[in-house]
Protein backbone atom coordinates (compact mmCIF):
# COMPACT_ATOMS: atom_id res chain seq x y z
CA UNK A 1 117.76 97.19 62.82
CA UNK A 2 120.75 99.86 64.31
CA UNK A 3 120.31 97.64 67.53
CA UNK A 4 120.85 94.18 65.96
CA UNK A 5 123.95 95.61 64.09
CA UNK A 6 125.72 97.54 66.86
CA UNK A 7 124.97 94.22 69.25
CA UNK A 8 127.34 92.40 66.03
CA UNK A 9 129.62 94.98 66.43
CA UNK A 10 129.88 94.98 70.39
CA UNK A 11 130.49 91.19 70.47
CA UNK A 12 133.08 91.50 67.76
CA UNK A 13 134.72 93.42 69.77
CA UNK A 14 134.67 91.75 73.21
CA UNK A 15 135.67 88.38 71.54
CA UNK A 16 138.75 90.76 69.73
CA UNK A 17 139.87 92.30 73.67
CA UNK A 18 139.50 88.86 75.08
CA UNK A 19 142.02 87.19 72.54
CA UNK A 20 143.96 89.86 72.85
CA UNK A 21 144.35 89.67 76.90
CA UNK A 22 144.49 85.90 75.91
CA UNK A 23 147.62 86.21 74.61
CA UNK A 24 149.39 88.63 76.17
CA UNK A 25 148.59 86.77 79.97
CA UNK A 26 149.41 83.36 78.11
CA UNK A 27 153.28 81.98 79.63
CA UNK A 28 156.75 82.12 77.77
CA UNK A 29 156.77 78.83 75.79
CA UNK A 30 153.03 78.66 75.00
CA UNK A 31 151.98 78.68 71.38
CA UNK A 32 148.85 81.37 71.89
CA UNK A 33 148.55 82.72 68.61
CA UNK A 34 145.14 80.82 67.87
CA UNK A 35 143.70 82.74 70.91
CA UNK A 36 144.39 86.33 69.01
CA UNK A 37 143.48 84.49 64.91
CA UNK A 38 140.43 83.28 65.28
CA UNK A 39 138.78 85.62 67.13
CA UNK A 40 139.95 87.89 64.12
CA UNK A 41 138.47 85.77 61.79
CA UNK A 42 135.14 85.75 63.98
CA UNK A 43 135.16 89.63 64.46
CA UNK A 44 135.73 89.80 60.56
CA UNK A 45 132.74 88.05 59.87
CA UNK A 46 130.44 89.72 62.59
CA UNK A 47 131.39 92.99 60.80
CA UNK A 48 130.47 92.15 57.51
CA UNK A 49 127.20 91.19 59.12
CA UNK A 50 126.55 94.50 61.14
CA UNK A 51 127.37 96.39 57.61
CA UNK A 52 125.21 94.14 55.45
CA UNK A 53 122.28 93.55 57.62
CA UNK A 54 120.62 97.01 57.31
CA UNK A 55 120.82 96.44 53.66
CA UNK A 56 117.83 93.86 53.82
CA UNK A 57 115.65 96.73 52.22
CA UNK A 58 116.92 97.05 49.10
CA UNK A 59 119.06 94.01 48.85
CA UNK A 60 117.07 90.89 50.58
CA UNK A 61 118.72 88.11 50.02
CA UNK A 62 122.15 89.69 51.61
CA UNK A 63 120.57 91.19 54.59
CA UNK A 64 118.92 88.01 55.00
CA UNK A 65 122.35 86.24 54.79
CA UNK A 66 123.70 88.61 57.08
CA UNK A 67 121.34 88.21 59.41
CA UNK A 68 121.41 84.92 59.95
CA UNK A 69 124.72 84.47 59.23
CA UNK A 70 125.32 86.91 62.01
CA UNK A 71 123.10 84.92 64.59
CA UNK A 72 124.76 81.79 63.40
CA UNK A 73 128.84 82.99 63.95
CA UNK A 74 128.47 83.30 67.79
CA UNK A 75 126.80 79.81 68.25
CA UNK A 76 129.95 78.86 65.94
CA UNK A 77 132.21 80.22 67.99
CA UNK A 78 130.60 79.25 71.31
CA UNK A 79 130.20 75.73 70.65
CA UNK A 80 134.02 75.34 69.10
CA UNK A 81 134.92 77.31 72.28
CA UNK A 82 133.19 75.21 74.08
CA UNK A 83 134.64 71.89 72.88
CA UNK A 84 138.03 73.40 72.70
CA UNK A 85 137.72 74.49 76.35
CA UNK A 86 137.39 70.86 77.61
CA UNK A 87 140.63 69.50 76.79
CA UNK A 88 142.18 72.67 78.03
CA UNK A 89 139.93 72.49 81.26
CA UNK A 90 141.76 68.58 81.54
CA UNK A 91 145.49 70.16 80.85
CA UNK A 92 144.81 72.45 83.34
CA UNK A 93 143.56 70.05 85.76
CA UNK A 94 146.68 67.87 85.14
CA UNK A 95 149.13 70.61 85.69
CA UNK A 96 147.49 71.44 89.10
CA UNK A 97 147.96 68.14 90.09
CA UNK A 98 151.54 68.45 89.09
CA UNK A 99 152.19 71.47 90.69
CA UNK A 100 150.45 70.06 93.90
CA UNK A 101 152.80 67.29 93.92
CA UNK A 102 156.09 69.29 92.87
CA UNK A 103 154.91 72.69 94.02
CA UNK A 104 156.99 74.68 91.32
CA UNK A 105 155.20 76.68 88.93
CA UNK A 106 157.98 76.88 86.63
CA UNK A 107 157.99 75.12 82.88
CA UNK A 108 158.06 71.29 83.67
CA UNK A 109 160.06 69.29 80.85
CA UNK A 110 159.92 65.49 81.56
CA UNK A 111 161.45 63.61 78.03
CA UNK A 112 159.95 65.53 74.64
CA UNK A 113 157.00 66.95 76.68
CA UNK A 114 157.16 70.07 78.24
CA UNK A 115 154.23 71.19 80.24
CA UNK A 116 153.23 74.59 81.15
CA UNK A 117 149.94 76.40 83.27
CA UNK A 118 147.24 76.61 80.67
CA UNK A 119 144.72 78.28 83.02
CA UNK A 120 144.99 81.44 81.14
CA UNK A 121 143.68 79.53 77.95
CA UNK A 122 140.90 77.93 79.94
CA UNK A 123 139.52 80.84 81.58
CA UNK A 124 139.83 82.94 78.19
CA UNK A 125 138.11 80.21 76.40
CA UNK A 126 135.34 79.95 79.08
CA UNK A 127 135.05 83.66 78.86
CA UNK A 128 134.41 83.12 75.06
CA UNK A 129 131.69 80.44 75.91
CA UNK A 130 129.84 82.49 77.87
CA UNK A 131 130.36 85.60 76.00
CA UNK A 132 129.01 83.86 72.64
CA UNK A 133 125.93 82.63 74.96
CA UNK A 134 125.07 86.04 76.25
CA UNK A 135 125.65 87.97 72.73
CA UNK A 136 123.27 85.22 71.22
CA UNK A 137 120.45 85.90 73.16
CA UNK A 138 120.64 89.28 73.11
CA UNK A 139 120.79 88.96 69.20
CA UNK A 140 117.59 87.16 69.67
CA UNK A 141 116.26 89.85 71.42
CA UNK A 142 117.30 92.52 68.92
CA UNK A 143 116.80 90.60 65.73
CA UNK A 144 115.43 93.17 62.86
CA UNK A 145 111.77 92.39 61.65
CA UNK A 146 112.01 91.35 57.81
CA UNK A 147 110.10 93.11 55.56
CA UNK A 148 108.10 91.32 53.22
CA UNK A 149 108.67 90.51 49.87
CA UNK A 150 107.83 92.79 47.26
CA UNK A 151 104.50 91.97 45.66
CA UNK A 152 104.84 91.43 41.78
CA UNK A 153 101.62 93.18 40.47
CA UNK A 154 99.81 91.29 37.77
CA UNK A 155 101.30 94.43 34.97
CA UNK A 156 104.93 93.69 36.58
CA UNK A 157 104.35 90.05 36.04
CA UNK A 158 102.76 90.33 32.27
CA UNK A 159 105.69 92.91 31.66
CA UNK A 160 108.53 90.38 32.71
CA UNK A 161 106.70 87.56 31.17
CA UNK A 162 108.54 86.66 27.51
CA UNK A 163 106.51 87.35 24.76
CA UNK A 164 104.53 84.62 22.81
CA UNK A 165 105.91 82.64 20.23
CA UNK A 166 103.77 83.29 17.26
CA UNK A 167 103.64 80.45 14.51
CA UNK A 168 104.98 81.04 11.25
CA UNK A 169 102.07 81.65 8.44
CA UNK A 170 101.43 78.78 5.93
CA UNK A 171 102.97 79.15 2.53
CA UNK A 172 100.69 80.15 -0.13
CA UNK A 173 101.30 78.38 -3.52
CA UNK A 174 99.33 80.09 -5.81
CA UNK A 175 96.83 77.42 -6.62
């Protein structure tokens, strides 16, 4: 169980450092913000996972939830990484070709469009690809055994069980 939730807390952490280097590597004029918020948002979640999952003793249903909610964020995250990652895979293919043509790796601005190297936010979002991949499996690898559901005993069961409803006596006239 310690395994599955330190794993949660180990890939919170990666995806938190690579957002962070993310940003701070991205170029003047690039709106990079996204690469540092929702990693936070993602680390957020993983760590209410790793603190709830160990709970599935006493509190099933929320270690339950927080156990598959905490296999489920990193395929989240991987696959929206992963979609995200293709456009900026294309902008970054464009700007090569650019910079092949005008060999200046300065800020191009041609009309309202101003272009600018987005390799950093293609190799930070392929590092969040494969990072989701790898801290996936190994979740699968370390996922806790559940333990089963408590057994209502037939006492438990009578005990819980609302009492009969009796019926009300007949009415005795007197005759």
């Amino acid at each position: 169980m310690i395994r599955f939730s330190i794993t949660l807390l180990v890939y919170a952490t990666s995806i938190l450092i690579i957002g962070w280097l993310t940003n701070h590597v991205a170029p003047p004029g690039a709106n990079a913000a996204t690469a540092v918020i929702v990693p936070s948002i993602g680390a957020a979640l993983l760590t209410l996972c790793a603190v709830c999952a160990p709970l599935v003793r006493e509190r099933r249903k929320l270690g339950l939830f927080a156990i598959y909610g905490g296999m489920a964020i990193p395929i989240v995250l991987g696959m929206g990484a992963f979609m995200r990652g293709q456009s900026s895979l294309k902008k970054t293919h464009e700007f090569n070709a650019l910079f092949d043509e005008e060999g200046s790796i300065a800020l191009v601005v041609s009309g309202e469009e101003k272009r600018h190297n987005t390799a950093y936010q293609t190799i930070g979002i392929g590092s969040m690809v494969v990072m989701s991949g790898f801290a996936f499996l190994v979740l699968i690898m370390h996922r806790p055994k559940i333990p089963a559901a408590k057994a209502v005993t037939k006492a438990a069961a009578k005990k819980s069980a609302p009492p009969p409803v009796s019926k009300p006596a007949p009415a005795d006239d007197g005759e």
